[in-house]
C-alpha atoms as a PDB file:
ATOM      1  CA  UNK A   1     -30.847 124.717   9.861  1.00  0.00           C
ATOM      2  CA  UNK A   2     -27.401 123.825  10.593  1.00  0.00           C
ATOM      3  CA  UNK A   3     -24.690 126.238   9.576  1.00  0.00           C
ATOM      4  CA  UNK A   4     -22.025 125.090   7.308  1.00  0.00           C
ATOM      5  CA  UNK A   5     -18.569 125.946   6.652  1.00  0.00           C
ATOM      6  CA  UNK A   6     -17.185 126.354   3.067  1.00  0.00           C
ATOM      7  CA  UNK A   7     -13.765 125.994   1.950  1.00  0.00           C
ATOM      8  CA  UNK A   8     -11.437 125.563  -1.609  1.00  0.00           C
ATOM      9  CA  UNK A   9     -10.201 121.679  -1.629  1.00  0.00           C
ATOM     10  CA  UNK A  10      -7.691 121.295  -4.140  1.00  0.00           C
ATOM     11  CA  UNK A  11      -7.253 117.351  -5.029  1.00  0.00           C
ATOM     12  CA  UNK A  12      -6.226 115.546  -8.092  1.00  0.00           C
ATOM     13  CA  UNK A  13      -8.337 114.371 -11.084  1.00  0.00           C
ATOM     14  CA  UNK A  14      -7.959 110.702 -10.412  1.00  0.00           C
ATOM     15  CA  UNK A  15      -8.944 110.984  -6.633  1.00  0.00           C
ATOM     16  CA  UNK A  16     -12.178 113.677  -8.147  1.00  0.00           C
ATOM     17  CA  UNK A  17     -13.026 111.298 -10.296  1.00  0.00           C
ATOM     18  CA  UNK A  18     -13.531 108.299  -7.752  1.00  0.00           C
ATOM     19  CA  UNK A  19     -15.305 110.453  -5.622  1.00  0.00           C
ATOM     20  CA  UNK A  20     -17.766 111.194  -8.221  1.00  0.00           C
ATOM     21  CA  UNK A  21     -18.720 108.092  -9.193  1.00  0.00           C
ATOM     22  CA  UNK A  22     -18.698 106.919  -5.415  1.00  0.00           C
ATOM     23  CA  UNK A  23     -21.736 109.338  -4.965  1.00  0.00           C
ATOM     24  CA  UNK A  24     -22.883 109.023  -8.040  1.00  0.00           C
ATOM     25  CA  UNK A  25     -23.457 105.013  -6.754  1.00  0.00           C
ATOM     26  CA  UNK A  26     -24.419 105.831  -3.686  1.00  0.00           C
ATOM     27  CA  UNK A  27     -27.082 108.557  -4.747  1.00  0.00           C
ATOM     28  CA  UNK A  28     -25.156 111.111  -3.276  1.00  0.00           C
ATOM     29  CA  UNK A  29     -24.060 114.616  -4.034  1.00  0.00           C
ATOM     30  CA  UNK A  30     -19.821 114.922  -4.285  1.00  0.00           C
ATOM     31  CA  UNK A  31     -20.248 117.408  -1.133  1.00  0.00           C
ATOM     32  CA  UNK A  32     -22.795 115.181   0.898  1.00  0.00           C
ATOM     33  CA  UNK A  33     -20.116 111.995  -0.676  1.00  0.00           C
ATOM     34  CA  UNK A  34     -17.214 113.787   1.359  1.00  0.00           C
ATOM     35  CA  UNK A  35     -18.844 114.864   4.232  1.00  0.00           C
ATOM     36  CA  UNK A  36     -19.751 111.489   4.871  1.00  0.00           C
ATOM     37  CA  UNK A  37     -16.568 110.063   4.303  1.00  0.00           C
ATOM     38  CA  UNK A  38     -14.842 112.801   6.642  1.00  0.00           C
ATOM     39  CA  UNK A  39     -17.449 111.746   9.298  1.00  0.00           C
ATOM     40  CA  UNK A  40     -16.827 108.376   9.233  1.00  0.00           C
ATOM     41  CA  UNK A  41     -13.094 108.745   9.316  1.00  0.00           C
ATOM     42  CA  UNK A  42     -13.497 110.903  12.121  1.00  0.00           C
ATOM     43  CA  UNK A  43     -16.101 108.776  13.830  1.00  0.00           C
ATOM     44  CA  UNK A  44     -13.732 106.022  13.425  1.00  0.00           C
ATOM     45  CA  UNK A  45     -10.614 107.771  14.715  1.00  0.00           C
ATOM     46  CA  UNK A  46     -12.962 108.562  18.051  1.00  0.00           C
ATOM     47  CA  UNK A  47     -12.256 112.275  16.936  1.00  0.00           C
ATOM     48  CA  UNK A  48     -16.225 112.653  16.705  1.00  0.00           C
ATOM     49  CA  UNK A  49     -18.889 111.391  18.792  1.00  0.00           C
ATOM     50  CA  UNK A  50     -22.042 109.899  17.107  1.00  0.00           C
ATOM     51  CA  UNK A  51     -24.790 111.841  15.781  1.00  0.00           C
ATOM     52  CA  UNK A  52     -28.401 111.290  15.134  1.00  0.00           C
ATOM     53  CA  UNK A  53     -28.299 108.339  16.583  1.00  0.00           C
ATOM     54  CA  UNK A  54     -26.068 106.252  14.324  1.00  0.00           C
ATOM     55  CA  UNK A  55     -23.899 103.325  15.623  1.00  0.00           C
END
């Protein structure tokens, strides 16, 4: 099992509120919704290389 890092993320109710019902349409918990929207960015940025075989 991979180890995970936790931290406090303080962001405003409008922004929280997106987010929510981003997962929420994408069957996705908020954490698993903003881990995969920090991977992408960084995937897209070329800060990250691919993993598990994605494209």
């Amino acid at each position: 099992m991979t180890k995970k890092k936790t931290f406090v993320l303080r962001i405003n109710p409008e922004m929280m509120e997106a987010i929510e019902k981003w997962a929420s349409d994408d069957f996705r918990s908020i954490n698993g919704q903003l881990e995969w929207i920090i991977y992408n960015a960084l995937k897209q940025a070329k800060r990250i290389k691919n993993q598990g075989g994605e494209n």
